[in-house]
N, C-alpha and C. Protein backbone atom coordinates (compact mmCIF):
# COMPACT_ATOMS: atom_id res chain seq x y z
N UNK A 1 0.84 -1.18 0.00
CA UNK A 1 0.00 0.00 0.00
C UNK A 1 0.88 1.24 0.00
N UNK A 2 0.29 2.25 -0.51
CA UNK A 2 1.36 3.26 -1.00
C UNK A 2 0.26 4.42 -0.49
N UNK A 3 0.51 5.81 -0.26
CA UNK A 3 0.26 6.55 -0.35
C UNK A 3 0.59 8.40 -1.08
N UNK A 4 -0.07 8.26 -2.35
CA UNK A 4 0.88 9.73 -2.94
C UNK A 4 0.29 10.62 -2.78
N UNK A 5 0.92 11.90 -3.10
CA UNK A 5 -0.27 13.26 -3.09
C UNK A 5 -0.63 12.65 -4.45
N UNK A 6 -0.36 12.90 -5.34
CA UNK A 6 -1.06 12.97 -6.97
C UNK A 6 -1.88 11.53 -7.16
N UNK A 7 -1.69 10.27 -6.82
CA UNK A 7 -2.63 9.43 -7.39
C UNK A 7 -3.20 8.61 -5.81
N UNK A 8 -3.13 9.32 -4.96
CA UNK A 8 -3.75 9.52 -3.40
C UNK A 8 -3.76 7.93 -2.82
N UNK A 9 -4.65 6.74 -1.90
CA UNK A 9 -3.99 5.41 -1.61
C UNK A 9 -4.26 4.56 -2.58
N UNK A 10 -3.26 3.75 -2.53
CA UNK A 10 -2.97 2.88 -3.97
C UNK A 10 -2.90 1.56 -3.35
N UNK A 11 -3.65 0.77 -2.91
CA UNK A 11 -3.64 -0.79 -2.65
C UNK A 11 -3.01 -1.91 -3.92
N UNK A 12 -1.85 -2.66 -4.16
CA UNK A 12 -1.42 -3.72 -4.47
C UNK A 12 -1.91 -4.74 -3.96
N UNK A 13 -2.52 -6.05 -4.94
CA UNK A 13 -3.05 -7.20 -4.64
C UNK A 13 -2.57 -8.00 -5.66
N UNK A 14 -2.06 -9.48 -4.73
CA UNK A 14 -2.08 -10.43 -5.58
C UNK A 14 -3.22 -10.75 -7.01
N UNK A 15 -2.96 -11.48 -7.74
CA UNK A 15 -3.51 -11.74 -8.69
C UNK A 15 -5.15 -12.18 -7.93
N UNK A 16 -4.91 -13.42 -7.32
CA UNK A 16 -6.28 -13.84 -6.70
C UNK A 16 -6.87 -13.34 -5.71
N UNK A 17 -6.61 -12.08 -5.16
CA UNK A 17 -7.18 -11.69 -3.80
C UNK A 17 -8.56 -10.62 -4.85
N UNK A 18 -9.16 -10.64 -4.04
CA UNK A 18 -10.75 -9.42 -3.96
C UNK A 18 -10.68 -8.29 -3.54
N UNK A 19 -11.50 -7.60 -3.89
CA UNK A 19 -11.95 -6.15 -3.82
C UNK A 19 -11.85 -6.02 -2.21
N UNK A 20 -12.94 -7.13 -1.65
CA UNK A 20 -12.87 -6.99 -0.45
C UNK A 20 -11.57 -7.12 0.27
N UNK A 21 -10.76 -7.75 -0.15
CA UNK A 21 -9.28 -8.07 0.46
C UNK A 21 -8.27 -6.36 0.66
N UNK A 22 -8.81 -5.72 -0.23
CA UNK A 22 -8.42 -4.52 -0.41
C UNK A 22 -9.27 -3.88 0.79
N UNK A 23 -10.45 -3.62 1.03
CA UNK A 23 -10.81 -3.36 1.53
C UNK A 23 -11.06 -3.38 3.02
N UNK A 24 -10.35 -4.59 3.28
CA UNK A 24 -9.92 -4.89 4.55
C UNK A 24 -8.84 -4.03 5.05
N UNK A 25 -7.32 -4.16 4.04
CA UNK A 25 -6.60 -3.76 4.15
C UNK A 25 -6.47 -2.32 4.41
N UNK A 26 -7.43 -1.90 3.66
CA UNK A 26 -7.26 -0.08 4.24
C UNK A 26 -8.09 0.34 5.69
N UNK A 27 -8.78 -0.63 5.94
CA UNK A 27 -10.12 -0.32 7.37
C UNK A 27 -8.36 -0.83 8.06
N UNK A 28 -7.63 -1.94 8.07
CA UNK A 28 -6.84 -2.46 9.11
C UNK A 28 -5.72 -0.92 8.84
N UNK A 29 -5.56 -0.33 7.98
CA UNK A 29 -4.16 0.17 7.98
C UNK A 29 -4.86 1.62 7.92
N UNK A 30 -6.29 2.29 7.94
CA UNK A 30 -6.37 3.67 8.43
C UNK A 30 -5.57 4.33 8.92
N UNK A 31 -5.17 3.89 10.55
CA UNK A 31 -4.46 5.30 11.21
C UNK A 31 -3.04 5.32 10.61
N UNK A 32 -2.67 3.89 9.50
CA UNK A 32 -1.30 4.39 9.05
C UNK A 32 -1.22 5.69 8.14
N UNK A 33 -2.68 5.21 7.07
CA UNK A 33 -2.57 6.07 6.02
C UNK A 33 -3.52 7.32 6.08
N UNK A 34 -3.60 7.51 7.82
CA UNK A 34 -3.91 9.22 7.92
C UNK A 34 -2.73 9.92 8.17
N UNK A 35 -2.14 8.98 9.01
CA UNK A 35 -0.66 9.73 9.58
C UNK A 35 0.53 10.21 7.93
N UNK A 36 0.31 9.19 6.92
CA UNK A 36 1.17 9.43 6.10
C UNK A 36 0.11 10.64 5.29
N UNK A 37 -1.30 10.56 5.29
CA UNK A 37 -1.74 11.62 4.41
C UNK A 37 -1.03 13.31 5.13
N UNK A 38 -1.09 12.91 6.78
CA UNK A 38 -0.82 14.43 7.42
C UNK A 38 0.91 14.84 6.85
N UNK A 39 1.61 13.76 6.70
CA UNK A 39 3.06 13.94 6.79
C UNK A 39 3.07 14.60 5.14
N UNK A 40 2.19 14.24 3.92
CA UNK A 40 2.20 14.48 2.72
C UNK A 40 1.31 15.95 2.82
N UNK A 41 0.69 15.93 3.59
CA UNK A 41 0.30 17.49 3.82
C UNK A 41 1.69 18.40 3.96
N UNK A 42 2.08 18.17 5.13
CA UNK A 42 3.30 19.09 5.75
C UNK A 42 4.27 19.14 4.54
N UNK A 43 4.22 18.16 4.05
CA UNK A 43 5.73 17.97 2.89
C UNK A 43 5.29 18.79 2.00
N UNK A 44 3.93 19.08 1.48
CA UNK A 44 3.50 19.90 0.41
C UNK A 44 3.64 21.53 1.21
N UNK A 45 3.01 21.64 2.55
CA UNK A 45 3.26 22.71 2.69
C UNK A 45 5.08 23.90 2.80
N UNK A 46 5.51 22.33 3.00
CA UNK A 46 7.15 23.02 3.30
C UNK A 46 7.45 23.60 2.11
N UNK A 47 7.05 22.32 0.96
CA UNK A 47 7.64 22.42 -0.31
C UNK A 47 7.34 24.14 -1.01
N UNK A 48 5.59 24.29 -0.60
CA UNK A 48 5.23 25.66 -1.70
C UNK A 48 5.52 26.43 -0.18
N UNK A 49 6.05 26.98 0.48
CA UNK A 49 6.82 28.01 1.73
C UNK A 49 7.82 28.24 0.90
N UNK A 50 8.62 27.62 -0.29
CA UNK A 50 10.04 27.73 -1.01
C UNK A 50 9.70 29.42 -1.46
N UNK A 51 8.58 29.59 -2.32
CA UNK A 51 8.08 30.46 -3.42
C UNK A 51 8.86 30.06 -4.09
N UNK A 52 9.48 31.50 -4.76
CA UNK A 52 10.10 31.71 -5.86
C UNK A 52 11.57 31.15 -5.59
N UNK A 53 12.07 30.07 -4.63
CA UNK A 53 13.35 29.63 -4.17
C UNK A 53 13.74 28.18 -4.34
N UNK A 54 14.80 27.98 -4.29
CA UNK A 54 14.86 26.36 -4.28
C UNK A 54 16.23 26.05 -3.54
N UNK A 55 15.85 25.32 -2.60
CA UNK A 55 17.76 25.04 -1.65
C UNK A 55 18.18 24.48 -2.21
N UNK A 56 19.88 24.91 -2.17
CA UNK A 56 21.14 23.71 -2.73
C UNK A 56 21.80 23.68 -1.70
N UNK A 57 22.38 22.74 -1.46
CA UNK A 57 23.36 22.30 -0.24
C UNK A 57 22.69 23.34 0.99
N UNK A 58 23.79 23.95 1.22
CA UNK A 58 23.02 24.73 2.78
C UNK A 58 22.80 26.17 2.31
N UNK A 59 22.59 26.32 1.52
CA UNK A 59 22.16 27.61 0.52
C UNK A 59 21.09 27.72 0.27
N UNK A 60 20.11 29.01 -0.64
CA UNK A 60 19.00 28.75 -1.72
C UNK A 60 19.38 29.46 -2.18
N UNK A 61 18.64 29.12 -3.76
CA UNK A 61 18.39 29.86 -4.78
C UNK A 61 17.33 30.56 -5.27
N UNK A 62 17.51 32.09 -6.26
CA UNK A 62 16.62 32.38 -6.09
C UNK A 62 16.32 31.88 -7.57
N UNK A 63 14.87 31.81 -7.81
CA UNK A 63 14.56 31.45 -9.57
C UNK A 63 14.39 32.91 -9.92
N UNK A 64 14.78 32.96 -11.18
CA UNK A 64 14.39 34.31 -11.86
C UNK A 64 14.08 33.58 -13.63
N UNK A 65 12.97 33.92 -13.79
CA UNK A 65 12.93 33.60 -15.40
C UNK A 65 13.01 34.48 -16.64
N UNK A 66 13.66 33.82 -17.92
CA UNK A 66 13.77 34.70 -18.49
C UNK A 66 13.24 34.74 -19.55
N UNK A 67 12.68 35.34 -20.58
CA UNK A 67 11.88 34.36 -21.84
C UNK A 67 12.72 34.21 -23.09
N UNK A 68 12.68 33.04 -23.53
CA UNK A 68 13.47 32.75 -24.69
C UNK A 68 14.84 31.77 -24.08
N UNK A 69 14.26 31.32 -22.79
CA UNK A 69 15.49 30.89 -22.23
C UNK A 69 14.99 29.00 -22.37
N UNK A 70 15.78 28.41 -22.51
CA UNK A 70 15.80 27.10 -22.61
C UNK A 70 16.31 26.31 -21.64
N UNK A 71 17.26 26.16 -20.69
CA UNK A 71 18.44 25.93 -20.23
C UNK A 71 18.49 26.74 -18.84
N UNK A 72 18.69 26.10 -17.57
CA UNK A 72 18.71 26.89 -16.39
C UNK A 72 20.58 26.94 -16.54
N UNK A 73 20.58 28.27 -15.77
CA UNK A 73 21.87 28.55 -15.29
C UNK A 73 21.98 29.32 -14.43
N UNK A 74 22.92 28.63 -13.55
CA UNK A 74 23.33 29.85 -11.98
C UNK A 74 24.36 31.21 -12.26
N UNK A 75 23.56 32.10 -11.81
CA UNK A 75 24.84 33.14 -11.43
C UNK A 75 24.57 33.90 -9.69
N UNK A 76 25.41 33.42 -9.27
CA UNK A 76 25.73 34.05 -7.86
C UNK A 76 24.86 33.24 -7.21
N UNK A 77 23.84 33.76 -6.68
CA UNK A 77 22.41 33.13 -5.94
C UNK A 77 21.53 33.02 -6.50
N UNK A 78 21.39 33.31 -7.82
CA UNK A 78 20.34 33.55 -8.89
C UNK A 78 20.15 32.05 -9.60
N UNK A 79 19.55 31.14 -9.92
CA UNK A 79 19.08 30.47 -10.99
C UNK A 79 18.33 30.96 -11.80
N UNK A 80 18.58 31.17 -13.48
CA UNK A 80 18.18 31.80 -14.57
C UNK A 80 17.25 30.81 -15.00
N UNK A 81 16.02 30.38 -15.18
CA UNK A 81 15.13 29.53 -15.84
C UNK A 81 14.35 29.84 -16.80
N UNK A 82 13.39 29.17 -17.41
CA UNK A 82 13.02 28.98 -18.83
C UNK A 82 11.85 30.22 -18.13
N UNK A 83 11.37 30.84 -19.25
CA UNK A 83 10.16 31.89 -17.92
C UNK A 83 8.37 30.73 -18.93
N UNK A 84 8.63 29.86 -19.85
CA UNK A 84 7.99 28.87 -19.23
C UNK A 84 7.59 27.93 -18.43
N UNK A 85 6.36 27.89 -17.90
CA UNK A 85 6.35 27.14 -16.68
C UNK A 85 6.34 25.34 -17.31
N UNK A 86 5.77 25.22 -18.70
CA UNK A 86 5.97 23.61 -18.84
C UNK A 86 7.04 23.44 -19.14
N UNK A 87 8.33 24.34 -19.48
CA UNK A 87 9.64 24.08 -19.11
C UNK A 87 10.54 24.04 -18.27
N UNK A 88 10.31 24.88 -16.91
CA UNK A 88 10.60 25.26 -15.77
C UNK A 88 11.52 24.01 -15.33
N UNK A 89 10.25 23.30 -15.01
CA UNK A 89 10.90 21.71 -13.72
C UNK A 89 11.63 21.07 -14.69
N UNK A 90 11.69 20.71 -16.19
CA UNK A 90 12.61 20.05 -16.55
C UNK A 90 13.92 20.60 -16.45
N UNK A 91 13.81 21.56 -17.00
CA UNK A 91 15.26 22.37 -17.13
C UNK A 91 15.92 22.39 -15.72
N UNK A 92 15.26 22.69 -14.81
CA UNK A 92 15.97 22.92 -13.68
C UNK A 92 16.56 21.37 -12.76
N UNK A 93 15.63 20.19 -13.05
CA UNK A 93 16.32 19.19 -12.61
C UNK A 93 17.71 18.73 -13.56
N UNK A 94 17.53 18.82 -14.85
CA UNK A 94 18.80 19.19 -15.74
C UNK A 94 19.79 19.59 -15.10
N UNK A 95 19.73 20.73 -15.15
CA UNK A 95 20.96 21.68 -14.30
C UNK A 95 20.72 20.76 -13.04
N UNK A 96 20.13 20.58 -12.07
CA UNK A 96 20.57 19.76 -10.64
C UNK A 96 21.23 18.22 -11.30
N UNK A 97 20.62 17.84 -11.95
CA UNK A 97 21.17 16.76 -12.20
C UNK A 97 22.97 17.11 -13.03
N UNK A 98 22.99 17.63 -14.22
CA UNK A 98 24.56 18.32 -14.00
C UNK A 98 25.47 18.70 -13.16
N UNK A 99 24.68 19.13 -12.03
CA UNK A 99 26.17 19.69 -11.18
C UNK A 99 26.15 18.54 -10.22
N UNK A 100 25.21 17.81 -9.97
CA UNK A 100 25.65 16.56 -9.12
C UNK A 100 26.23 15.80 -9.29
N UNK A 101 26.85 15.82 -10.48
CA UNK A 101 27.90 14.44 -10.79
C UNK A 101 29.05 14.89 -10.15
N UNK A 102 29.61 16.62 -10.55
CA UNK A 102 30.78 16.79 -9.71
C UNK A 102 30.58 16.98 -8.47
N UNK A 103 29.72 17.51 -7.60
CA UNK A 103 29.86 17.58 -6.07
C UNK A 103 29.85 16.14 -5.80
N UNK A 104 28.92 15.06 -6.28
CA UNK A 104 29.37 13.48 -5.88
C UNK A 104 30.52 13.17 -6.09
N UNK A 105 31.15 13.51 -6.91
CA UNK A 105 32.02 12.88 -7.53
C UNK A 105 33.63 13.33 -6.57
N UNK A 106 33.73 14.20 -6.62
CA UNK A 106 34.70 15.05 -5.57
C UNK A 106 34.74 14.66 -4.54
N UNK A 107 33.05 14.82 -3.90
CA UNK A 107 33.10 14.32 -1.92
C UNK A 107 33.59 12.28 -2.10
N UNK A 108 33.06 11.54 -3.56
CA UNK A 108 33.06 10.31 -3.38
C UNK A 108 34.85 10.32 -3.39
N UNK A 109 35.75 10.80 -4.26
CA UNK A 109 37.16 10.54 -4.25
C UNK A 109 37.55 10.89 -3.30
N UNK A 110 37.34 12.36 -2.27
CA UNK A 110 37.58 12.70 -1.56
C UNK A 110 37.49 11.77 -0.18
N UNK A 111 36.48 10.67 -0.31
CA UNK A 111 36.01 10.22 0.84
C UNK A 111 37.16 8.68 0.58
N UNK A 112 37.19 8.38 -0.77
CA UNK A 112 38.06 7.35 -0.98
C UNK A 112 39.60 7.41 -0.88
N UNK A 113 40.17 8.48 -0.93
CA UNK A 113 41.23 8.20 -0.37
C UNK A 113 41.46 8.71 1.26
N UNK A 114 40.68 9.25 1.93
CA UNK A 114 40.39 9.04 3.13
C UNK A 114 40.49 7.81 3.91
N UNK A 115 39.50 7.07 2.81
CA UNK A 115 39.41 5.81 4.17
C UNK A 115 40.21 4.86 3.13
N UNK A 116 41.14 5.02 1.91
CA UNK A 116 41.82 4.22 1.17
C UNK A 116 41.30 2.82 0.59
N UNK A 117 40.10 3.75 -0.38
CA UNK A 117 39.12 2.59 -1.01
C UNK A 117 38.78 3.33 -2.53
N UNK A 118 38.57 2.15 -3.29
CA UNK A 118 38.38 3.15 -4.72
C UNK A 118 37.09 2.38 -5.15
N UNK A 119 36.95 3.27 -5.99
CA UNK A 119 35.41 2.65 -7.29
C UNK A 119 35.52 2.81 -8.55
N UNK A 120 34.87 2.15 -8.90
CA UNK A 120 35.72 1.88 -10.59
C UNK A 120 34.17 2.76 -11.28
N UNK A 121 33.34 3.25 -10.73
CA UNK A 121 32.16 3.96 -11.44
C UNK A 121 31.10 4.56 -10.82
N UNK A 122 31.05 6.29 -10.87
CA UNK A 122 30.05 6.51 -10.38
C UNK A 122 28.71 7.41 -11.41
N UNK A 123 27.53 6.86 -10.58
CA UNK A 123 26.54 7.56 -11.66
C UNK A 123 25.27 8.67 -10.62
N UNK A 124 24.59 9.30 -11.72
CA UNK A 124 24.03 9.73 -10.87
C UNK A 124 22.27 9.48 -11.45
N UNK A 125 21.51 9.07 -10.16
CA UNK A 125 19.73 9.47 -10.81
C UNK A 125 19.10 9.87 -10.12
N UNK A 126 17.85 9.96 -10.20
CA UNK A 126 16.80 10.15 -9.83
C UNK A 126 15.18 9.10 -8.85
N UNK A 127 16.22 8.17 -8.50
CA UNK A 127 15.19 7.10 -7.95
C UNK A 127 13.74 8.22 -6.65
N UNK A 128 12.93 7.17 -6.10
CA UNK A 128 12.14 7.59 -5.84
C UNK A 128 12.31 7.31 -4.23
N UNK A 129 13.34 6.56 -3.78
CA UNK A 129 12.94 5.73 -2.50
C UNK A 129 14.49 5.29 -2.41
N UNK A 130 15.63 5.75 -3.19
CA UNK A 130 16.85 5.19 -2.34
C UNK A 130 17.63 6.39 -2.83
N UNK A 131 18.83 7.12 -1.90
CA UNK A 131 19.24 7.40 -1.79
C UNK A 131 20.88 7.59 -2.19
N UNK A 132 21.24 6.42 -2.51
CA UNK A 132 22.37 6.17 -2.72
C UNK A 132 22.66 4.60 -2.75
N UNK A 133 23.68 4.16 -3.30
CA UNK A 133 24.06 2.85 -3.95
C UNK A 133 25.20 2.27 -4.23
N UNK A 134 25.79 0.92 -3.71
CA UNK A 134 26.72 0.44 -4.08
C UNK A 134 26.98 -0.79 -4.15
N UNK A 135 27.19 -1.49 -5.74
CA UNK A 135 27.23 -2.39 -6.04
C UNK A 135 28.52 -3.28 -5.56
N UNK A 136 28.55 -4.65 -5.69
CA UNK A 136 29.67 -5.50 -5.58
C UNK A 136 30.45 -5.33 -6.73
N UNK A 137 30.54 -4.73 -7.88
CA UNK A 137 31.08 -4.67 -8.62
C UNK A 137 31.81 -3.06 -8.47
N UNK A 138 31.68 -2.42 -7.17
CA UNK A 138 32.21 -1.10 -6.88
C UNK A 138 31.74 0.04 -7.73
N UNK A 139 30.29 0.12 -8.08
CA UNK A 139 29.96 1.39 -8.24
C UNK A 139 28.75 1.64 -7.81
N UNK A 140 28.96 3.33 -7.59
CA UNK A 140 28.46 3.80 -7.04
C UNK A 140 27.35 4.77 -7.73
N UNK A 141 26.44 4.94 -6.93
CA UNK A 141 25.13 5.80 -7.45
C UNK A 141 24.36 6.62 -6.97
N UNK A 142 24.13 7.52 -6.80
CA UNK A 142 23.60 8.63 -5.86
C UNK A 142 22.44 9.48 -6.61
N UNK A 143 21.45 10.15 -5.40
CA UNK A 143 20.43 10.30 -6.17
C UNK A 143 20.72 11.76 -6.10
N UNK A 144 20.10 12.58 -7.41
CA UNK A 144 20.58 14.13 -7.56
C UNK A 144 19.79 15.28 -6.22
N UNK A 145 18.72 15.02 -6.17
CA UNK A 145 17.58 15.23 -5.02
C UNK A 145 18.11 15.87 -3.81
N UNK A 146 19.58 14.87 -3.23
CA UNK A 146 20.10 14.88 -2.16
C UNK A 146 21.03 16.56 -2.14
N UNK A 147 21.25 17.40 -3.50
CA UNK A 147 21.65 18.36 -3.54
C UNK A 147 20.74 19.46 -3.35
N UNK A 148 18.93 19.47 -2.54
CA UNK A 148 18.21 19.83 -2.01
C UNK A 148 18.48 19.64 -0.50
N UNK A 149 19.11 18.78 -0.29
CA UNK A 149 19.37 18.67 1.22
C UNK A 149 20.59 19.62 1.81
N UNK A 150 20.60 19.36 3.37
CA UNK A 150 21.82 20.07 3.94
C UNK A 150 22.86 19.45 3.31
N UNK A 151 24.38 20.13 3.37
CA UNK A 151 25.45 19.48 3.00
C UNK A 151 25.65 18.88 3.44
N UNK A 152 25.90 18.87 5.10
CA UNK A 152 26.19 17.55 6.00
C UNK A 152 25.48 15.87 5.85
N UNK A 153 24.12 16.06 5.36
CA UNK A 153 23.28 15.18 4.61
C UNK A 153 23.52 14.63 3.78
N UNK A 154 24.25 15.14 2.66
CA UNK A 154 24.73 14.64 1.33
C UNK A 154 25.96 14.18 1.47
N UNK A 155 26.73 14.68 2.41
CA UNK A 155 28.18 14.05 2.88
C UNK A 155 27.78 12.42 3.31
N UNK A 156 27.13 12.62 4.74
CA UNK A 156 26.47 11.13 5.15
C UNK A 156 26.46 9.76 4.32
N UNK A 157 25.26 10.51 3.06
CA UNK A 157 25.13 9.24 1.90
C UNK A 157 26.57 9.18 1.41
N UNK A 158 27.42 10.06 1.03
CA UNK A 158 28.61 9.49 0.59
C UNK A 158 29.40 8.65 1.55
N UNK A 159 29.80 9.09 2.38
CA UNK A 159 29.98 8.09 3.23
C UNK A 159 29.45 7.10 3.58
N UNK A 160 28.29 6.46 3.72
CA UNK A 160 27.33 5.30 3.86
C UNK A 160 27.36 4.39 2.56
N UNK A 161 27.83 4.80 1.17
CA UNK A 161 28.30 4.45 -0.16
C UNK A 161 29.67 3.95 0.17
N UNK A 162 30.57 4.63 0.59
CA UNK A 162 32.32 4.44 0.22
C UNK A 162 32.05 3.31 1.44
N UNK A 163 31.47 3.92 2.23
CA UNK A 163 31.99 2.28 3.73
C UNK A 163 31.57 1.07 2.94
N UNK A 164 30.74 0.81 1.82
CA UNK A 164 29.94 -0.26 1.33
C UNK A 164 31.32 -0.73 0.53
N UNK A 165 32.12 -0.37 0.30
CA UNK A 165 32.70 -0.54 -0.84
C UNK A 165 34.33 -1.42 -0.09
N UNK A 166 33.68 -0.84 1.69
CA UNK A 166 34.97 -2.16 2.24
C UNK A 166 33.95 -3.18 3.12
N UNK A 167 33.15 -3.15 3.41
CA UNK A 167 32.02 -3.57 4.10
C UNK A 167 30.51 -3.96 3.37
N UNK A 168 30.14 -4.90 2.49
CA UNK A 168 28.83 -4.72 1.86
C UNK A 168 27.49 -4.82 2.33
N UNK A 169 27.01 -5.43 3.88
CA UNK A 169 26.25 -5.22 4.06
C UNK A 169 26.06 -4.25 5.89
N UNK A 170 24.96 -4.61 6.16
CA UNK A 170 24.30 -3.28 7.44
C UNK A 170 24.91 -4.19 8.34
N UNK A 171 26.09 -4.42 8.87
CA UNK A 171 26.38 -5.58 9.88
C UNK A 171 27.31 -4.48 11.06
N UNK A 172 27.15 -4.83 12.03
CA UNK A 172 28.04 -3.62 12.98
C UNK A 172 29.38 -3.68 12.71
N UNK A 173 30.14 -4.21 12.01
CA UNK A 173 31.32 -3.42 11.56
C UNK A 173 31.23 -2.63 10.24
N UNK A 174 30.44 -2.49 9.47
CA UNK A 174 29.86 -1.45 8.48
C UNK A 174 29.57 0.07 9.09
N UNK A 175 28.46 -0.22 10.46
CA UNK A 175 28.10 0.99 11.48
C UNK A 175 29.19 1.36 11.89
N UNK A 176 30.02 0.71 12.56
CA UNK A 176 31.29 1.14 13.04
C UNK A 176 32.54 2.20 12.01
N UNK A 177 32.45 1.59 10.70
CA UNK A 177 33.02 2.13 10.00
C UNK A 177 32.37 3.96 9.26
N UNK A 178 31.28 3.25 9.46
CA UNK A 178 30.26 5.10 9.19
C UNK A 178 30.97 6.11 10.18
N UNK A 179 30.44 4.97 11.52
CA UNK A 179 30.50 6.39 12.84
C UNK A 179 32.22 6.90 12.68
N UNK A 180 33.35 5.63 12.69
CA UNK A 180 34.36 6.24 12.14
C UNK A 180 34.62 7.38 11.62
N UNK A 181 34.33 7.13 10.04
CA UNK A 181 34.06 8.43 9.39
C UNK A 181 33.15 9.70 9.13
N UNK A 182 31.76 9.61 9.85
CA UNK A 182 31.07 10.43 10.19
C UNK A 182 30.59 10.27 11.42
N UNK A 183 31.02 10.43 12.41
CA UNK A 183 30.22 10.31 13.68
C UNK A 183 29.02 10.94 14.26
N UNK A 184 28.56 11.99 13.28
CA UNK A 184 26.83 12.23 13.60
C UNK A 184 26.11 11.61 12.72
N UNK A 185 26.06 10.17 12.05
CA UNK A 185 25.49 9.66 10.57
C UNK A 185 24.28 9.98 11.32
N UNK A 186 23.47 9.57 12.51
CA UNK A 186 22.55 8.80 12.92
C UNK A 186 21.71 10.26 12.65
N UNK A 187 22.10 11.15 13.32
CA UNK A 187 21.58 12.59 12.55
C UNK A 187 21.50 12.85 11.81
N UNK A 188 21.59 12.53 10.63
CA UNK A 188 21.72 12.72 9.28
C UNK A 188 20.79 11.63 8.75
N UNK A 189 21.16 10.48 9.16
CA UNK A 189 20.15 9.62 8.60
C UNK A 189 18.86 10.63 9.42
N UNK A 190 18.40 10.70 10.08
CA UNK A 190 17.55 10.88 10.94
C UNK A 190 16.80 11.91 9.96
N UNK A 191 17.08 13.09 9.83
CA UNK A 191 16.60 14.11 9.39
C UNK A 191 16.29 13.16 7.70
N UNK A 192 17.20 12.89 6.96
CA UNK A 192 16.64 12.34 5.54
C UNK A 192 15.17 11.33 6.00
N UNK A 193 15.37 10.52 6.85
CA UNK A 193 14.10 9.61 7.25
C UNK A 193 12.66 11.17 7.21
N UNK A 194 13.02 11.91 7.85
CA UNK A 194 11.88 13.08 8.52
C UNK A 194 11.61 13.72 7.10
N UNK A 195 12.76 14.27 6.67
CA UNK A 195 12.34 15.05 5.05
C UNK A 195 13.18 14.94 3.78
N UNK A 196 13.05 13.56 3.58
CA UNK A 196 13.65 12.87 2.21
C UNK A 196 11.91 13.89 1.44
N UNK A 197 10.88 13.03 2.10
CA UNK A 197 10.15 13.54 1.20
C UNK A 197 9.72 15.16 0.40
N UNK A 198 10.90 15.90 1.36
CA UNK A 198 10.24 17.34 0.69
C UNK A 198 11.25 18.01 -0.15
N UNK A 199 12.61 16.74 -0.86
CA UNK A 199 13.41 16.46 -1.53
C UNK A 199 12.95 16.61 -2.87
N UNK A 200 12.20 17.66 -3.60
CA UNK A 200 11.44 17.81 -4.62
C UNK A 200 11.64 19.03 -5.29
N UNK A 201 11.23 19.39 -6.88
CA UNK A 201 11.78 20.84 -7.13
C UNK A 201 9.93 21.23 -6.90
């Protein structure tokens, strides 16, 4: 069971289960999916409190649009955007998605010869529900989103990535190796748990 703002609760059922089976399921799981409708309230309200702004790292930006513009670009505190609005959100995750390869990419080397570990590949997307990623085959993947968050936040996931890369799964010498290298993770995780969701343009 899912709950979104845009296509509101969404029940998954096996092939052979009933209407009623669904229907059970939401009478048993109500006070979950009021509590997540209130939390999708707040997340919408944080989100439009931005206005005309959008945070990067521990910064914001301001939007300014321009017409005839295609292509977002920063100058100073300013983000320059399309002064169409059905171009707006693409363009601008564009540009977020561009500059996140180098701030990942920097804090990820930076973090690898720190703790004297390498990766043979990093990428960057847009998932909906993970954060960051690292394969047994040593690469790494991070979601662009996280450059809406605090910096200290986006540090965290890099670090919680590079420890994977000597350590592969959640076992207490993995934790050990986080707190090592970041010793407030649990804060950091903490706050992404509270407002991953308002991680949105």
């Amino acid at each position: 069971m899912t709950v979104d703002a845009r296509r509101g609760v969404e029940v998954v059922l096996p092939l052979r289960a009933t209407h009623q089976h669904a229907a059970a399921a939401v009478v048993e799981l109500t006070p979950w999916i009021n509590r997540r409708l209130l939390e999708l309230d707040q997340t919408m309200a944080t989100v439009a409190a931005r206005g005309s702004t959008l945070p990067y790292l521990d910064g914001t930006l301001e939007l300014r649009a321009e017409p005839g513009r295609t292509r977002a670009h920063r100058r100073g505190d300013t983000l320059l955007v399309p002064a169409d609005p059905a171009e707006q959100t693409a363009a601008i995750e564009r540009w977020y998605r561009r500059i996140a390869r180098d701030e990942f990419t920097a804090r990820a080397d930076q973090a690898c010869v720190s703790a004297d570990l390498n990766y043979v590949k990093l990428t960057v997307r847009g998932q909906k529900t993970r954060w960051g990623s690292c394969t047994r085959e040593r690469a790494l993947s991070f979601n662009w989103r996280l450059l809406l968050a605090p910096e200290a936040v986006l540090d965290y996931v890099v670090w919680h990535e590079v420890c994977h890369l000597a350590v592969m799964d959640h076992s207490p010498k993995f934790w050990g190796l986080v707190a090592h290298h970041c010793p407030d993770y649990k804060q950091h995780a903490a706050w992404l748990r509270r407002n991953g969701a308002t991680l949105v343009l």
